[in-house]
Every structure is written in C-alpha cells, then in structure tokens.
Protein backbone atom coordinates (compact mmCIF):
# COMPACT_ATOMS: atom_id res chain seq x y z
CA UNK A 1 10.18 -23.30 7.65
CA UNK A 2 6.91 -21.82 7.20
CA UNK A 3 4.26 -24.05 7.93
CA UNK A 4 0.83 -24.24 6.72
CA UNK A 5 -1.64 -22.17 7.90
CA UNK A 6 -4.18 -18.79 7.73
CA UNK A 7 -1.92 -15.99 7.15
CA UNK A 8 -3.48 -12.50 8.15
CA UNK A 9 -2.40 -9.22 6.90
CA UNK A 10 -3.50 -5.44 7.17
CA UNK A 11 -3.39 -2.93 3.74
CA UNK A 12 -0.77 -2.89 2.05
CA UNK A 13 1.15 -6.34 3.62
CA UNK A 14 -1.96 -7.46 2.23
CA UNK A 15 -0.06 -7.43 -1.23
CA UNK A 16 2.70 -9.91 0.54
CA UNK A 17 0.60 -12.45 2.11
CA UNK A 18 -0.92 -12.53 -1.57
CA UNK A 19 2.19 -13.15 -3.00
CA UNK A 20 2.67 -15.67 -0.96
CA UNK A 21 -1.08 -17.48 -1.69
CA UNK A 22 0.27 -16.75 -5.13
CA UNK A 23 3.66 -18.30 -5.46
CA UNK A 24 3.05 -21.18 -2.84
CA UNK A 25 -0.53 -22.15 -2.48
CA UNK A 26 0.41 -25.49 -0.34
CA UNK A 27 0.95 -23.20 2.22
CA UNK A 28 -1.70 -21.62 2.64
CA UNK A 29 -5.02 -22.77 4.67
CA UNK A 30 -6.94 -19.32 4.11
CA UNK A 31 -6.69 -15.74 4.08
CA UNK A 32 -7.33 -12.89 5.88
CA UNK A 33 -7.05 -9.84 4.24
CA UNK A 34 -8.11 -6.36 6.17
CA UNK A 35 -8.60 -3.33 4.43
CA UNK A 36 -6.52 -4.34 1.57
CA UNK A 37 -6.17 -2.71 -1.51
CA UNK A 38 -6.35 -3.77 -4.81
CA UNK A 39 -3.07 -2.02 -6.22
CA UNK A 40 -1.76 1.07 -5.41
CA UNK A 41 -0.09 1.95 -8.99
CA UNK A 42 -1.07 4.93 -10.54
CA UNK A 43 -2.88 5.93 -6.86
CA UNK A 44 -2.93 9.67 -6.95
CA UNK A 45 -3.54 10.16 -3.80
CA UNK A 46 -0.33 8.13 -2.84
CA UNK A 47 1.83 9.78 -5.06
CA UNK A 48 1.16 12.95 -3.57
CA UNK A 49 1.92 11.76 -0.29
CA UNK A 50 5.13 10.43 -1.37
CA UNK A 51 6.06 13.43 -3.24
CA UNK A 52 5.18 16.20 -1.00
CA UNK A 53 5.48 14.43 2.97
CA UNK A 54 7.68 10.90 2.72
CA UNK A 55 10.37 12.28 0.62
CA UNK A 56 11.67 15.25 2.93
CA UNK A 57 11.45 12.48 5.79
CA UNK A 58 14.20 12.22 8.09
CA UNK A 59 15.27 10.65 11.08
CA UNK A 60 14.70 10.40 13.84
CA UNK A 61 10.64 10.31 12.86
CA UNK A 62 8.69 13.36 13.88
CA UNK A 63 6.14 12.77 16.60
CA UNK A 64 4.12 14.95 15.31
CA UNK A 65 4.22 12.96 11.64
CA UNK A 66 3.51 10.25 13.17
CA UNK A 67 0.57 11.00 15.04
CA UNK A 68 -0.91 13.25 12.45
CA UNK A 69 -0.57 9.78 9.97
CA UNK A 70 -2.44 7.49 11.86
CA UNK A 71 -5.08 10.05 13.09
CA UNK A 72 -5.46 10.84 9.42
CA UNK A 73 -5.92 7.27 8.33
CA UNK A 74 -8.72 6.21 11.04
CA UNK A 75 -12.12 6.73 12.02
CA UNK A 76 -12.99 9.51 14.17
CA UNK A 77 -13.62 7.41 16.94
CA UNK A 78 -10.37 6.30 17.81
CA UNK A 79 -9.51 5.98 20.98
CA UNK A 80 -6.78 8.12 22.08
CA UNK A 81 -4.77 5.29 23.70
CA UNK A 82 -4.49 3.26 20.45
CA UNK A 83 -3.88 6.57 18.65
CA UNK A 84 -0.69 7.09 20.96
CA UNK A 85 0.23 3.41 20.51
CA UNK A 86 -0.36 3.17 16.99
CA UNK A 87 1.88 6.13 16.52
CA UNK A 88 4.47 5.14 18.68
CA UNK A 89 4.90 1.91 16.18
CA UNK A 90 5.48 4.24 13.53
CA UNK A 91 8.21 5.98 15.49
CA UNK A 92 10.23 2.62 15.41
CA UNK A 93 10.22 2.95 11.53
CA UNK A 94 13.49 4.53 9.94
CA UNK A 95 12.99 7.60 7.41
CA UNK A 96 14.16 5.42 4.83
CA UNK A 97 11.89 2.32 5.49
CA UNK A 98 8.74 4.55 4.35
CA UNK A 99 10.55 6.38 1.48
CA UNK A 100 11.31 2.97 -0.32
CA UNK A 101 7.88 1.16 1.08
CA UNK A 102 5.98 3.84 -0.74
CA UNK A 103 7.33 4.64 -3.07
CA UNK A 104 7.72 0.13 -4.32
CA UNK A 105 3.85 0.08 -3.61
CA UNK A 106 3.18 2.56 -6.57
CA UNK A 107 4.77 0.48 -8.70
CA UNK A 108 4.01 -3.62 -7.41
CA UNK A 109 0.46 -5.13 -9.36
CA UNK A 110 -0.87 -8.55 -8.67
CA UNK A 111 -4.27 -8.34 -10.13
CA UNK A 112 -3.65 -10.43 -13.26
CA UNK A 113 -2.81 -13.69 -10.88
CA UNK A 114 -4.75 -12.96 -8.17
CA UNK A 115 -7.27 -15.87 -10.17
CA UNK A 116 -5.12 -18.16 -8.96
CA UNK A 117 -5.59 -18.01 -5.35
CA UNK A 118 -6.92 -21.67 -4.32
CA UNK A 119 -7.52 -20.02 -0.20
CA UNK A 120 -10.67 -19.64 1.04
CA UNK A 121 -10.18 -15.49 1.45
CA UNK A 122 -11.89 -13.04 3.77
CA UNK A 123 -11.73 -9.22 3.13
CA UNK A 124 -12.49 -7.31 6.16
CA UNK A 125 -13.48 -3.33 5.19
CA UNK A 126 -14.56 -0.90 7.18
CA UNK A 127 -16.77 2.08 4.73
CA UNK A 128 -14.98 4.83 6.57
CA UNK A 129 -11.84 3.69 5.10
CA UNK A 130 -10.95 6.80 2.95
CA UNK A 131 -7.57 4.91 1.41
CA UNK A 132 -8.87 1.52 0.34
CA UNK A 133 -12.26 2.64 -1.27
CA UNK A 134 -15.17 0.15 -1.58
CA UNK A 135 -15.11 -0.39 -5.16
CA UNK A 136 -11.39 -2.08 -4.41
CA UNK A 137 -12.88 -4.61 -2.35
CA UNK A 138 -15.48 -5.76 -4.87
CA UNK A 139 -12.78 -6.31 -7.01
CA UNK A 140 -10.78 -8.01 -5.27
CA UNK A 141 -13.99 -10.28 -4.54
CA UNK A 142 -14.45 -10.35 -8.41
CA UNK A 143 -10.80 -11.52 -9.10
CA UNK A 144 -9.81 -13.57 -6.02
CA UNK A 145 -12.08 -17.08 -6.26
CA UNK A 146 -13.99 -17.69 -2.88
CA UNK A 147 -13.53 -14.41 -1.63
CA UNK A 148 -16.22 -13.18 0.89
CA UNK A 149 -16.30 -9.35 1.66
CA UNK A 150 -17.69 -7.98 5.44
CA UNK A 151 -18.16 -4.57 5.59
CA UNK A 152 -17.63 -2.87 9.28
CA UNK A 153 -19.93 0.58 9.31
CA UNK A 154 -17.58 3.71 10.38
CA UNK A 155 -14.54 2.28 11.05
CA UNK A 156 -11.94 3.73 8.84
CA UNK A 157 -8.29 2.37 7.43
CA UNK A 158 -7.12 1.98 11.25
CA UNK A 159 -9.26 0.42 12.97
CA UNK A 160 -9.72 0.89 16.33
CA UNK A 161 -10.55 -2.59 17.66
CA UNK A 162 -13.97 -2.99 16.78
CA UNK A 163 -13.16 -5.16 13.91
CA UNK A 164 -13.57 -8.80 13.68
CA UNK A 165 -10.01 -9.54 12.72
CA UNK A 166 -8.66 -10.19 16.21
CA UNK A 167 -10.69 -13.04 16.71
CA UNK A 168 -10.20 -14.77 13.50
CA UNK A 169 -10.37 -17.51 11.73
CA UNK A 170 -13.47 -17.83 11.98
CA UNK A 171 -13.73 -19.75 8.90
CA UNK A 172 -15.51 -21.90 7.57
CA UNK A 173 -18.60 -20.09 8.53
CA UNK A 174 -20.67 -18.09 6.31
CA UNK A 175 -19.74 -14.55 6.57
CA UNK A 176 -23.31 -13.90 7.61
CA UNK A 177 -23.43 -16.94 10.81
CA UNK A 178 -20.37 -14.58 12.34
CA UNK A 179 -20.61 -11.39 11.35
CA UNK A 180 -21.84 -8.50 13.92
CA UNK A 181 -25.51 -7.63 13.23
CA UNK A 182 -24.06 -4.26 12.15
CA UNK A 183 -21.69 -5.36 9.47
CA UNK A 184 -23.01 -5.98 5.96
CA UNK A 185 -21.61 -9.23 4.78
CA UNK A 186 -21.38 -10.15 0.85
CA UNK A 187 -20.66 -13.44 -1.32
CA UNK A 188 -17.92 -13.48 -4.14
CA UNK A 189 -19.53 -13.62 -7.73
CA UNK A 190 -19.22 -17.50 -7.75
CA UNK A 191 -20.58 -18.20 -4.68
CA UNK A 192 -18.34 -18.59 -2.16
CA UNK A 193 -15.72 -21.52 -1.19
C-alpha cells in the first residue's frame, strides 16, 4: 500500500506523480515537481527525436547515445562524474523502454484536470533547461492551485546537484524563506497554499 506522503518526481515522471495527485488526492501530502513539463503532445522538438534517434534504437544501448543524451540535456557545467553516472543509468534502459516512453509522452495530456490538484505543489526549474521552457512552468503555476515556481539560474534539464530538490520538503515555507539567494522564487496566481 502506498501511504501518504510528498511524492517527488523529475520531467516527464512528473506527468505520473500528477496522475496520481489527480486520481487519489488522499494520498498525497504535497508535491514536488522538477523540471516538469506541461505536456509534451504536439512537442516538435520531441517528435523529431523520436523519429530520427529513438526509433533506429537497439540493444544493447550505445555508450556513446547515452552519453551524448544526457550531456545534451544539461547545463554546461556538469560535472563529468555525474555525466558518466547519469549515463550509465541510461545504459540499464532496454531499446524498447525509450521507443514506447516517447513515443506515449507525445500523446498523454493532463492539463484540463490539473485544477484539481488539492497538494501544496513546488516546481523546481532551472532557466538553462532547453526542454521544459519557462513559459511551461508558469502554466503549470496558472493551472495547478497553490503551486509555487523557484527558478535555479544556469542549471539546465539535468541538473547537476546544485538544485534544491535533494533536500526537500522543505514545505511549508515560503519559497522565498528557503530558496538560495540566487534562485528567483514566484507565487501561483492565487496566492499560494
């Protein structure tokens, strides 16, 4: 059994741990939801992807793909011992695992019941993040009620530990009593929880 509690998730699992605020709200204390998109229907950018690298996939997983898609997705700054970490975790994932993945997040949208998310939710972003673009987060902050939005400086769609996630929840603070004095911090259109 599941019990209640924060759930935490990074880009696209975001879209499950929102399903799961969605479809069973008694289970959920608060959210925590880094670098997450809004959807990913109709994403160009992911459709190429899927079209032109994840469908000719094969395993075993090419060490070279693998490296090349985590160093594309993150800031320049990461370190090259989480680069070789991160990409051995996407070694462990079978050809066929990403070909389906994908290719179900350009079709999956929650937006029209993400209104009824009761959690107190925290979107972590970093503005490097050249995936999940800024004007998905104020969305989400628009649709999801008391949503707060913290904005990490440089660090893009993998971050390379600088981000406040780790050390979460921090709730119920304000977004602006723990964020770093770097981060840029924002309320949800109705204020907050």
């Amino acid at each position: 059994m599941i019990e209640l509690g924060w759930r935490s998730s990074r880009t696209a699992s975001c879209l499950v741990v929102r399903r799961v605020a969605v479809d069973r709200p008694e289970r959920v204390d608060g959210l925590v939801l880094e670098a997450s998109p809004t959807t990913l229907r109709g994403h160009h950018g992911l459709a190429a992807f899927v079209a032109s690298v994840l469908t000719g996939l094969r395993d075993p997983i090419d060490p070279a793909f693998a490296s090349s898609f985590v160093a594309d997705t993150s800031s320049g700054q990461i370190k090259p011992e989480v680069l070789d970490r991160l990409a051995g975790e996407v070694l462990k994932v079978p050809a066929h695992v990403w070909q389906e993945s994908f290719t179900d997040l350009l079709d999956y949208d929650d937006l029209d019941q993400l209104g009824s998310i009761t959690a107190p939710t925290m979107l972590i972003w970093g503005d490097g993040d050249a995936i999940v673009d800024r004007h998905m987060q104020e969305r989400l902050t628009e649709l999801i009620p008391h949503a707060d939005l913290l904005v990490y400086p440089g660090i893009g769609h993998t971050r390379d530990g600088r981000t406040a996630s780790a050390s979460l929840p921090m709730w119920p603070l304000s977004p602006i009593d723990r964020a770093p004095p770097e981060c840029e911090t924002g309320r949800s259109a109705d204020g907050g929880p």
